[in-house]
Protein backbone atom coordinates (compact mmCIF):
# COMPACT_ATOMS: atom_id res chain seq x y z
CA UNK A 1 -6.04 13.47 -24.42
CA UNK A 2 -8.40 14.67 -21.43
CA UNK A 3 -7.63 17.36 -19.33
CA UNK A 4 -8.61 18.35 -15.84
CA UNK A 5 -10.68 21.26 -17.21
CA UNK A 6 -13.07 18.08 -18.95
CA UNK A 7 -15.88 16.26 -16.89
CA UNK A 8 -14.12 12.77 -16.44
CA UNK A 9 -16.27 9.56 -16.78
CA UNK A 10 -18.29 9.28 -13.46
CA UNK A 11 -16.77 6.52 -11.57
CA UNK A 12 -19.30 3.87 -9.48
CA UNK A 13 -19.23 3.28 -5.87
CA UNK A 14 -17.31 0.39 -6.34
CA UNK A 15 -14.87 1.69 -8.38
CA UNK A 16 -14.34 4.81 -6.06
CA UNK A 17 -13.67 2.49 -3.10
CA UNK A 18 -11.98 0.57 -5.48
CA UNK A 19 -9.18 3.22 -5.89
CA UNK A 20 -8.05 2.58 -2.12
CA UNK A 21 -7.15 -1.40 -2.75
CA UNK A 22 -4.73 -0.13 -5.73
CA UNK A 23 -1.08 -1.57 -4.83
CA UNK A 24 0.22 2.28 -5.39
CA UNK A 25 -2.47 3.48 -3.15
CA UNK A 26 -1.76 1.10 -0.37
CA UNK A 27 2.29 1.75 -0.69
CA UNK A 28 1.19 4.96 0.13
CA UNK A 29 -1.18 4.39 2.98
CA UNK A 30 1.82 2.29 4.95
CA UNK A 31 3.99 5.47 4.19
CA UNK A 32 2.09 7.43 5.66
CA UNK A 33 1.99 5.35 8.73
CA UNK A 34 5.76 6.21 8.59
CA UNK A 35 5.23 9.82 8.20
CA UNK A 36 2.90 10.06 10.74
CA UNK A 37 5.08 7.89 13.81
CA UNK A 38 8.55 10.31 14.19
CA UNK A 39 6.41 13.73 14.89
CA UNK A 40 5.57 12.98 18.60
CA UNK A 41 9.01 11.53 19.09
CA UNK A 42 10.66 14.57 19.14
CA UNK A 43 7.60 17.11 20.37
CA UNK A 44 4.48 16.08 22.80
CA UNK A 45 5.88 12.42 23.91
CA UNK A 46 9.19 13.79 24.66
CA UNK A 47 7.76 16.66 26.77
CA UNK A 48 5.97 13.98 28.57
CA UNK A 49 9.42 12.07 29.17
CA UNK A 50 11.04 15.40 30.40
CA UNK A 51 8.28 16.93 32.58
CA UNK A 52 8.69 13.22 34.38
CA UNK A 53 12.34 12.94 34.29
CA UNK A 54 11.83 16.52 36.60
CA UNK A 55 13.49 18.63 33.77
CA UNK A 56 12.51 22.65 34.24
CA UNK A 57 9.94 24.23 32.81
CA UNK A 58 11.92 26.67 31.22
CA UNK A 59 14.19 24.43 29.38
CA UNK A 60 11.12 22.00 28.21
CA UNK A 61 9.44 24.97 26.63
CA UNK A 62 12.98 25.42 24.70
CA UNK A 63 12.24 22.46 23.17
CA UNK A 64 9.98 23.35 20.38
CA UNK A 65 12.66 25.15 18.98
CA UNK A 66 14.02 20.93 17.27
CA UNK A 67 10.68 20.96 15.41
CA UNK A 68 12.75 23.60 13.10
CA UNK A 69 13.22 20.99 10.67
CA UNK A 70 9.54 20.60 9.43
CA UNK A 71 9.43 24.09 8.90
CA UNK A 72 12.46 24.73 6.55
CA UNK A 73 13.01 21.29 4.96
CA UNK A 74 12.35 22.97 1.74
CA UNK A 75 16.21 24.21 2.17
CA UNK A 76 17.53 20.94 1.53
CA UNK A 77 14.93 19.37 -0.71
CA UNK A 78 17.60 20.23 -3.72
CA UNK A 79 19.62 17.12 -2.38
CA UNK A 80 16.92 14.78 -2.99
CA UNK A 81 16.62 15.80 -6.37
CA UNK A 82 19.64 16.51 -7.38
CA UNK A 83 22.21 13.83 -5.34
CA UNK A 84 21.60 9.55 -5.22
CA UNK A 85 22.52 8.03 -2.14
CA UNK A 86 25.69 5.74 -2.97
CA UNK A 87 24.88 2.08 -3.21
CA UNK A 88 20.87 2.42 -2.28
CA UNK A 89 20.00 4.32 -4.88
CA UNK A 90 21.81 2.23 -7.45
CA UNK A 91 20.03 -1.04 -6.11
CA UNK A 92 16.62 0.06 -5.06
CA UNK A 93 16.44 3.26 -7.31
CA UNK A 94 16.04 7.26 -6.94
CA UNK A 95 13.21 7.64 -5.08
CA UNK A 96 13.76 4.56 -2.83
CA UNK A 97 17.10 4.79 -2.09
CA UNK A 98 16.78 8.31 -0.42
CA UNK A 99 13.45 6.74 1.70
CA UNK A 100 15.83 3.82 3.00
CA UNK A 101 18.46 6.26 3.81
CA UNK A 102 16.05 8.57 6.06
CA UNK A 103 14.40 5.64 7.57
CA UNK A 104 17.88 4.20 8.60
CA UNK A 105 19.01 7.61 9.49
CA UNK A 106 15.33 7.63 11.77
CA UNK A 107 15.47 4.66 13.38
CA UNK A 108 19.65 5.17 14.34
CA UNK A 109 18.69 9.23 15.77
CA UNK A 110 15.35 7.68 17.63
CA UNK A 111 17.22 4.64 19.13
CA UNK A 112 20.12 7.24 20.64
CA UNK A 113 17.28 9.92 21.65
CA UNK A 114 15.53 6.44 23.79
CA UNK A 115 19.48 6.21 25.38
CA UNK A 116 19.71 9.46 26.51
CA UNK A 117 18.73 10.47 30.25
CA UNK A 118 16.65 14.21 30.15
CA UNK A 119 17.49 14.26 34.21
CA UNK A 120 21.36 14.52 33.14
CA UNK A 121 21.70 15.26 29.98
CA UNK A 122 18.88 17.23 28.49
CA UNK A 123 21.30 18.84 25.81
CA UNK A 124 22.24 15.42 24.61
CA UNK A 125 18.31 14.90 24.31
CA UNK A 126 18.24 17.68 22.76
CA UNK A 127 21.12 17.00 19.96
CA UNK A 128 18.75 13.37 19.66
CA UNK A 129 15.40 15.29 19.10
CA UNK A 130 16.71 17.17 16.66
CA UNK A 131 18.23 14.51 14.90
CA UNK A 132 14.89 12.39 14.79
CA UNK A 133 13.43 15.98 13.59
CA UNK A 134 16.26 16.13 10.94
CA UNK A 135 15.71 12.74 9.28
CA UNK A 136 11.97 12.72 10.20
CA UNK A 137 11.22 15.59 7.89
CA UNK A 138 13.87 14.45 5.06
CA UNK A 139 11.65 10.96 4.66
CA UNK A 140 8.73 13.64 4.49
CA UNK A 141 10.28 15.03 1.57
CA UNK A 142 10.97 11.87 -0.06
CA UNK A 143 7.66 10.45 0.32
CA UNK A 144 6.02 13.23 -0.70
CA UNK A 145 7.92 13.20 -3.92
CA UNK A 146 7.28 9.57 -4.41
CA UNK A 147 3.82 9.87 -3.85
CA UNK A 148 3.42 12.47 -6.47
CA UNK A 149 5.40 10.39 -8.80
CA UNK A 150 3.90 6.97 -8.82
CA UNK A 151 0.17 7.87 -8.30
CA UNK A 152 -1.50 9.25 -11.51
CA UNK A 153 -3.65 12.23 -11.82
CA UNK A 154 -7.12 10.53 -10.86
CA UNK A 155 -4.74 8.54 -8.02
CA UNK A 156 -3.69 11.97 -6.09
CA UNK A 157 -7.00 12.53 -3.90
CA UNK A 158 -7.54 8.78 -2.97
CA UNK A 159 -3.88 8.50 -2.16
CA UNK A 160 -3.44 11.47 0.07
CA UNK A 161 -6.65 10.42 2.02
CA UNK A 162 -4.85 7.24 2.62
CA UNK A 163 -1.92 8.78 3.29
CA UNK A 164 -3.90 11.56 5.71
CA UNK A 165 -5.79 8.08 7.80
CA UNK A 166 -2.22 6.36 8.10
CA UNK A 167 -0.62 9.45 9.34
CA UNK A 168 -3.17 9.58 11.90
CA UNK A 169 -2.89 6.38 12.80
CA UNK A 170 0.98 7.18 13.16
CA UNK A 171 0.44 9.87 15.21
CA UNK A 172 -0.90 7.80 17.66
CA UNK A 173 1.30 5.04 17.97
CA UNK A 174 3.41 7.57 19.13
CA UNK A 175 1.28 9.03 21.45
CA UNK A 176 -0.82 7.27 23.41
CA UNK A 177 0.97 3.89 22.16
CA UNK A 178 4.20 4.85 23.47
CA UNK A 179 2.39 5.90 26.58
CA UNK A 180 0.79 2.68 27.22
CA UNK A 181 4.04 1.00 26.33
CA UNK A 182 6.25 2.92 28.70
CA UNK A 183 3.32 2.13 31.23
CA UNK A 184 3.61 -1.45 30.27
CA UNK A 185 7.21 -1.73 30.75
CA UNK A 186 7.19 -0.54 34.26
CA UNK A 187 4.46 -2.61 35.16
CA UNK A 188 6.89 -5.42 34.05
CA UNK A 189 9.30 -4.40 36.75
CA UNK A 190 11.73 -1.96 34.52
CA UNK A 191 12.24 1.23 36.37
CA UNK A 192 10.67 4.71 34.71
CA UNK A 193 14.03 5.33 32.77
CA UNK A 194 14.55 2.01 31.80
CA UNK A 195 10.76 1.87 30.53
CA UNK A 196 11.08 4.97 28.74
CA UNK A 197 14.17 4.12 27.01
CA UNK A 198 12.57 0.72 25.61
CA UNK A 199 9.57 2.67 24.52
CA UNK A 200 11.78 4.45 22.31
CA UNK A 201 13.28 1.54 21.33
CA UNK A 202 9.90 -0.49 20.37
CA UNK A 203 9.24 3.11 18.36
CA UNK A 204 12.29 2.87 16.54
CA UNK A 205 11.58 -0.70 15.81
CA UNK A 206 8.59 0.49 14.71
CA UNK A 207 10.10 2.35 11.79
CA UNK A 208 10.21 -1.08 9.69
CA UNK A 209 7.29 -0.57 8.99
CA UNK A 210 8.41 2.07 6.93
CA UNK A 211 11.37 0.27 5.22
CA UNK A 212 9.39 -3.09 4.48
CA UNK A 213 6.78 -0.69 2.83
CA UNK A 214 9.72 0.67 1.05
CA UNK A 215 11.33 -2.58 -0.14
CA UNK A 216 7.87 -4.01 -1.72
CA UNK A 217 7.32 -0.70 -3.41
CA UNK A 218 8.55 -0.09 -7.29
CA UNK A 219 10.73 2.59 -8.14
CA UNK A 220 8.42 5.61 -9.83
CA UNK A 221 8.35 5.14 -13.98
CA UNK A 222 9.36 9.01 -13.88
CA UNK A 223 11.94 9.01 -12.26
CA UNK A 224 13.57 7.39 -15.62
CA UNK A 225 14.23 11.36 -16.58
CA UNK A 226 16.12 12.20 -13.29
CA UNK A 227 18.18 8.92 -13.92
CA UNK A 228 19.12 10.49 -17.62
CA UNK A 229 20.01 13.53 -16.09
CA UNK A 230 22.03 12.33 -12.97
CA UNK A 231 23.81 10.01 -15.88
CA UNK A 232 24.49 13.11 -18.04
CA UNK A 233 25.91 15.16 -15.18
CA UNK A 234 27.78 12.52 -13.37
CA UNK A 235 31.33 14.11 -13.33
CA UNK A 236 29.87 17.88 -12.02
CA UNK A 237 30.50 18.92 -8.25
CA UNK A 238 27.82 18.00 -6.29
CA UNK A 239 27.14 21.26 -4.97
CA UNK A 240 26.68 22.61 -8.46
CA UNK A 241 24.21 19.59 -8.69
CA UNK A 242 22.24 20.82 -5.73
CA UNK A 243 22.33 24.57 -6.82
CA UNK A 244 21.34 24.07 -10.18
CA UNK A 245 18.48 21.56 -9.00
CA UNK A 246 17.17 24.63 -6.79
CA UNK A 247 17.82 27.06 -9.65
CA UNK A 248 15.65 24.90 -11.76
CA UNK A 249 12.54 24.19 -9.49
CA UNK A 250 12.28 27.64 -8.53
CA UNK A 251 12.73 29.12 -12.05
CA UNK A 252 10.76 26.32 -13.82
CA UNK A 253 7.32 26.89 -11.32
CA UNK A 254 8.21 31.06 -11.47
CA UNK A 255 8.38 30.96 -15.42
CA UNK A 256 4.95 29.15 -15.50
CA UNK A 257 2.04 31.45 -16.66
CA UNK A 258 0.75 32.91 -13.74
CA UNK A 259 2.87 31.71 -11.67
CA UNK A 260 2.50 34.50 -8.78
CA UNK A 261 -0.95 34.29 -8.64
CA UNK A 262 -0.94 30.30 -7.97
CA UNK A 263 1.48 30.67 -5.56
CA UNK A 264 -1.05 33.43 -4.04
CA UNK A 265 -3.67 31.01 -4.10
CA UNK A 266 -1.76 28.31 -2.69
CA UNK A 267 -1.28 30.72 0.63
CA UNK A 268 -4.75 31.93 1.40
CA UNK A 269 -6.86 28.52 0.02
CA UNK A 270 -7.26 27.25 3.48
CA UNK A 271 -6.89 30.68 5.18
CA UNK A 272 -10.34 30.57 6.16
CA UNK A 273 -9.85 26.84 7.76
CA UNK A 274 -6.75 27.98 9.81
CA UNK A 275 -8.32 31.72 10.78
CA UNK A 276 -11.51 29.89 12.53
CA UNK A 277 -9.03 26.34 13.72
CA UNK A 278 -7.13 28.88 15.52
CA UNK A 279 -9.39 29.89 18.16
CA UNK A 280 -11.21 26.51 18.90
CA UNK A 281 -9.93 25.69 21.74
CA UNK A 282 -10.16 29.10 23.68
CA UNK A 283 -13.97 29.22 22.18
CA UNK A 284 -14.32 25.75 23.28
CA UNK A 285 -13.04 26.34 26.60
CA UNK A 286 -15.02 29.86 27.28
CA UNK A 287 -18.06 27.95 25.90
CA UNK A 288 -17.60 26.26 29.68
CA UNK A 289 -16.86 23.31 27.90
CA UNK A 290 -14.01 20.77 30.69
CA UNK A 291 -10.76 20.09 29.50
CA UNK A 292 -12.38 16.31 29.04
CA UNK A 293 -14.84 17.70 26.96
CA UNK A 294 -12.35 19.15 24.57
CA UNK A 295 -10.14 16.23 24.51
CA UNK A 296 -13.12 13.83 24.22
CA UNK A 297 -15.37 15.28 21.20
CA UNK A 298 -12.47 17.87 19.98
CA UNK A 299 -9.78 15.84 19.80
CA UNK A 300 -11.48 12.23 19.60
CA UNK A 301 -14.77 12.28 17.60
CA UNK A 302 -12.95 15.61 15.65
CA UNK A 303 -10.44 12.86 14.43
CA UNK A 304 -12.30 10.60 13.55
CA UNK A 305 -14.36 12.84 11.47
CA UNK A 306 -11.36 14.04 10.00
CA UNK A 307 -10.66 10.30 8.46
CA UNK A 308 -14.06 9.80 7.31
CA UNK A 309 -13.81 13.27 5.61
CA UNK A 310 -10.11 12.72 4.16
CA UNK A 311 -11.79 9.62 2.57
CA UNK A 312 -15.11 11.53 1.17
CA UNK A 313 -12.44 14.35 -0.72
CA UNK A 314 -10.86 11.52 -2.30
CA UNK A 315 -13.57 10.04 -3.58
CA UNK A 316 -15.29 13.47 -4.40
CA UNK A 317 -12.04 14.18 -6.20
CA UNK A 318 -11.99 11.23 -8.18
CA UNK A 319 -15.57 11.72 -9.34
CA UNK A 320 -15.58 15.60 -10.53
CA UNK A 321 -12.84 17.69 -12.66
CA UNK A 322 -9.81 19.20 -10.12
CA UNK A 323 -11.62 22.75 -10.37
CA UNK A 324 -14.91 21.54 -9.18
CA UNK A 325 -13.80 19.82 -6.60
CA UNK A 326 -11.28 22.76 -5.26
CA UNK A 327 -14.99 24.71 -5.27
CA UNK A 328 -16.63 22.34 -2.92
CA UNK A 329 -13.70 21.97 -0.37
CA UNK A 330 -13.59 25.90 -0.42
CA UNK A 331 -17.07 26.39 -0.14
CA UNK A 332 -17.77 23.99 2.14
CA UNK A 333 -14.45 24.74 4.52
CA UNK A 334 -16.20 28.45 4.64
CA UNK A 335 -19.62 27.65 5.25
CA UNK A 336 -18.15 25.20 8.35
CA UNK A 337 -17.45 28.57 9.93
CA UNK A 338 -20.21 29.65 10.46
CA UNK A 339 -21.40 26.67 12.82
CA UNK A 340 -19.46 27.93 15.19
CA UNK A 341 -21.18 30.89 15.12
CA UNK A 342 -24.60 29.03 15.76
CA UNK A 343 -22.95 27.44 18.71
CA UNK A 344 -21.69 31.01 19.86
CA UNK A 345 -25.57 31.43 20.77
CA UNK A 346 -26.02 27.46 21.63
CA UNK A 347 -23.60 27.79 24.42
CA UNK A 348 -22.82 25.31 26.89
CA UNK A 349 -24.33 21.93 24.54
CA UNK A 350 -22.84 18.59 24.18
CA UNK A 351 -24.59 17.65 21.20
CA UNK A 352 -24.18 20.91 19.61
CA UNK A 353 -20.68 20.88 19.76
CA UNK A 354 -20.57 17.67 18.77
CA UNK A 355 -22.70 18.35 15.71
CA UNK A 356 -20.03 21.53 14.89
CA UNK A 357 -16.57 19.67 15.79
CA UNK A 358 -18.05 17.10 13.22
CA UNK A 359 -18.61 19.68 10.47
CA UNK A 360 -15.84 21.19 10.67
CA UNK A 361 -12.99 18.14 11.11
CA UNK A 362 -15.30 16.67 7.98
CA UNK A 363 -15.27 19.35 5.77
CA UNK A 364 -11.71 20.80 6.45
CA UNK A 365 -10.67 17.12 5.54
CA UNK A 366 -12.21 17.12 2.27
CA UNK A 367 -10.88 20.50 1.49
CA UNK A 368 -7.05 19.29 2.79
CA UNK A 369 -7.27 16.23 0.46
CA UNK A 370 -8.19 18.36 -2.83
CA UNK A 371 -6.16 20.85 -1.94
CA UNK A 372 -3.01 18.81 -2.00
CA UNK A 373 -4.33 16.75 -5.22
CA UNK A 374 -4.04 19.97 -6.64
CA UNK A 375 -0.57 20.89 -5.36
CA UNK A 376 0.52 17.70 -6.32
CA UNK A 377 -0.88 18.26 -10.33
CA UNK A 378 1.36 21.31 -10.04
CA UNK A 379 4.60 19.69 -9.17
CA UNK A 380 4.52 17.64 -12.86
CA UNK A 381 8.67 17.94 -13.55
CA UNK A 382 10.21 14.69 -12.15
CA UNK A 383 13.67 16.47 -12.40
CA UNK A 384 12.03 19.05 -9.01
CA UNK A 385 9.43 17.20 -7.35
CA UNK A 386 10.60 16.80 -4.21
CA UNK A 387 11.92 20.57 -4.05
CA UNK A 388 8.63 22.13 -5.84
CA UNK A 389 6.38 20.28 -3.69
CA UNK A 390 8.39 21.34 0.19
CA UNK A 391 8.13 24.58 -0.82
CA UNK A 392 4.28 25.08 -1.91
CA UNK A 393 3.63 23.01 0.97
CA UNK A 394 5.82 25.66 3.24
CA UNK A 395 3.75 28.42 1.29
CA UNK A 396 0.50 26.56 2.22
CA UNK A 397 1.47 27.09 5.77
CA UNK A 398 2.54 30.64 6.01
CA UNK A 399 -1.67 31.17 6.54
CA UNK A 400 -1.33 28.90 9.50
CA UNK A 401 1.54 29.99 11.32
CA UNK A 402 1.49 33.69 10.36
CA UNK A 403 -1.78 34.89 8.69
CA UNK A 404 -3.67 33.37 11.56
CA UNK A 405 -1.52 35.22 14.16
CA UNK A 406 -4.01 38.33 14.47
CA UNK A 407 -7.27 35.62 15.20
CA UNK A 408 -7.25 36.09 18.45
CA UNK A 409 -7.10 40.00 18.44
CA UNK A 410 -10.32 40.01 15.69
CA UNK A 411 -11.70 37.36 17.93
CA UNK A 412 -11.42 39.88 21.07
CA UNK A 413 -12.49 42.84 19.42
CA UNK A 414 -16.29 41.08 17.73
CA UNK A 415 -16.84 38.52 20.24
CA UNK A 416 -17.16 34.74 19.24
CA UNK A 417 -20.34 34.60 16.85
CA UNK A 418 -18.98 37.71 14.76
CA UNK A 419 -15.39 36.30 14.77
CA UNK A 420 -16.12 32.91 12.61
CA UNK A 421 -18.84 35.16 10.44
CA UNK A 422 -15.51 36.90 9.59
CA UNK A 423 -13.42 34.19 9.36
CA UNK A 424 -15.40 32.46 6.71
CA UNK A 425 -15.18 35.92 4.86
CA UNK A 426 -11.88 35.67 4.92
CA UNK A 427 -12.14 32.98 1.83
CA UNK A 428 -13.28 35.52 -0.25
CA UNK A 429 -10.00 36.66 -2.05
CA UNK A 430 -9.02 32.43 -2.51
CA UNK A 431 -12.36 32.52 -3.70
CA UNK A 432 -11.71 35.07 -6.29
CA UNK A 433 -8.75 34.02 -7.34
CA UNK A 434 -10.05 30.40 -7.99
CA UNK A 435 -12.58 32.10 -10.20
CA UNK A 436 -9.95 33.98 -12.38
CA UNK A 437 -7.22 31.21 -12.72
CA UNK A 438 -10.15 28.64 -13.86
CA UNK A 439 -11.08 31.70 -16.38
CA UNK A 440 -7.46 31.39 -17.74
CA UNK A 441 -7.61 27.94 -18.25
CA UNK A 442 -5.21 27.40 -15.34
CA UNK A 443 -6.70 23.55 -14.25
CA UNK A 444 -6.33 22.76 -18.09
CA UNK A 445 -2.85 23.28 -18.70
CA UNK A 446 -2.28 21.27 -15.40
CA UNK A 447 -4.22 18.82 -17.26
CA UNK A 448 -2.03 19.05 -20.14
CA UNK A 449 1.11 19.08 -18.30
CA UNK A 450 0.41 15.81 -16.09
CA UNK A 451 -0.24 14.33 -19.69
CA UNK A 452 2.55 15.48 -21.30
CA UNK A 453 4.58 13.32 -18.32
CA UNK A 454 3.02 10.75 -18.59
CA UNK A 455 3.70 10.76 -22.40
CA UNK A 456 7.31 11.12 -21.69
């Protein structure tokens, strides 16, 4: 039996690449694709829409409030574990039923957000943004759980990079594809709501993607122990199902040996990533650095540095052990930081930012990539999955949206080439804490544990 805490057979080139042609692998890719499409619906496209349609400033910046969903989804990640959807899940499975249901639900709330008019009825938008949100982050949940379910340990990394490209990729459609599609509708003759309301629609259609990717996927093999235990509690009320699913993924991960401290780690691993990413674009911007400039090498060549780099973690982690690689992407993720600092004195450079947006995008890639692998290892109970992995990955953001918060007051107080000195200090205590759980043989029992299910 090997364990993550054992060096693994060194794969070749070939076979690392190799990893990304895998059937499971690819399911996941196009998933991601349908992960990545719905975000921009409901947040920077719409805004677009709205600012155009002449709707108030006021009430536009209101609208961040229907991205809500993405940030507590963990409260109803129970229902996916504990409830089947009637009919789906008996013919397509579990796991697949629930993504059919979402993607349904998605492509119903986006056609009847595309319908509504933001000039007249920006509450009904509203209701349809949040609604997109809603079922949006629900197929998040799902697919997250499948993913973690059908690919195996030495999978995780290679899928998630896929999964991170396709996302991307997503993204965009959304973006500047619905853009240029609006654009292209009204240069076909449609008027600007018209337009608008057939972008939307192509988006929507755009979520079969999704479903297709769905139907030629298999059902996860672990999700055979979920099935027993749906079958053995058949006749309970549902919402005992759904509070004894959250009663068990909370009390199975809290019970774990050292549980506290991995959930610890989980928060301040990419602390040091989201302390500096904070700040770029003010730095950026008092660097004298155009708004082109930003959106050119910040946004464009930073993307696609970030693919290239979500590629190189997965092939780094399928090459080393789960704790070496978590070293690298934390290493390297700190030392990133400090390029900044080096263009601090650089000042107004092309190249040189160039050179730094490319570090960093690369290396905070590689270090996103391992990072979930190893979230994923820690979610090894089919029975929880989707409800153990929404919440570490609602954890994994509390550095982001709240730890992050007082950047711009250090960043005030030292001046730029000081501030991302600091903020790759900051990855000292994940640092630390790496150091003792791998001590405790932490990363073996993982090792054990993904065994174990796949023993089962």
């Amino acid at each position: 039996m090997t364990t993550t805490s054992e060096v693994p057979p060194r794969p070749s080139t070939a076979e690392a690449f190799a990893v990304y042609l895998r059937p499971r692998v690819l399911i996941v890719l196009f998933l991601g694709f349908a992960s990545g499409l719905p975000l921009a619906l409901s947040g920077s496209t719409l805004l677009v829409w709205m600012r155009e349609a002449g709707v108030d400033l006021a009430t536009i910046g209101l609208f961040a409030l229907v991205g809500t969903p993405y940030t507590i989804k963990f409260l109803w990640a129970p229902l996916v574990d504990a409830l089947d959807v009637p009919v789906l899940s008996r013919v397509l499975g579990r796991r697949r039923g629930w993504l059919i249901f979402s993607q349904l639900l998605l492509m119903a709330a986006t056609m009847f957000l595309g319908f509504m008019d933001p000039a007249k009825a920006p509450w009904l938008v509203a209701l349809g943004a949040l609604l997109v949100a809603a079922a949006s982050a629900t197929q998040d949940i799902v697919i997250d759980a499948f993913r973690v379910e059908s690919l195996d340990e030495r999978e995780q990394a290679a899928g998630m990079a896929s999964y991170v490209a396709a996302y991307r990729v997503g993204m965009l459609a959304s973006t500047a594809g619905a853009l240029f599609m609006v654009s292209g509708f009204e240069g076909l003759g449609f008027a600007k709501p018209e337009a608008w309301t057939w972008g939307y629609v192509t988006m929507a259609l755009l979520v079969l993607v999704g479903i297709a990717t769905t139907l030629a996927a298999t059902e996860p093999e672990k999700s055979a122990a979920a099935v027993a235990d749906h079958a053995a509690h058949a006749g309970d009320n549902p919402v005992a199902r759904v509070a004894r699913a959250a009663y068990g993924a909370f009390s199975e991960f809290l019970t774990r040996d050292m549980a506290v401290v991995v959930l610890l780690f989980v928060v301040l691993y990419k602390f040091c990533d989201a302390f500096a990413g904070t700040m770029t674009a003010p730095f950026v911007i008092d660097l004298g650095f155009s708004r082109n400039d930003y959106a050119a090498i910040v946004k464009g060549v930073g993307l696609a540095a970030t693919l290239i780099g979500g590629f190189a973690g997965g092939m780094v982690a399928r090459a080393l052990p789960l704790t070496t690689s978590l070293w690298i992407g934390a290493i390297l993720q700190a030392m990133s930081n400090l390029v900044f600092s080096w263009l601090a004195f650089v000042g107004l450079d092309h190249w040189a930012l160039t050179a730094a947006i490319i570090a960093e995008n690369f290396t905070g890639a590689i270090g996103t990539v391992i990072f979930v692998a190893y979230l994923s290892a820690l979610c090894n109970s089919p029975l929880h999955t989707a409800t153990q992995f929404a919440l570490l990955t609602a954890l994994a953001a509390v550095a982001r949206t709240y730890l992050s918060a007082s950047a711009g007051f250090v960043a005030q107080s030292t001046g730029w080439p000081l501030f991302f000195v600091l903020s790759a200090l900051v990855a000292i205590p994940s640092l630390v804490l790496l150091a003792w759980l791998q001590a405790r043989g932490h990363f073996g029992t993982l090792g054990k544990a993904e065994a174990t299910a796949r023993d089962d």
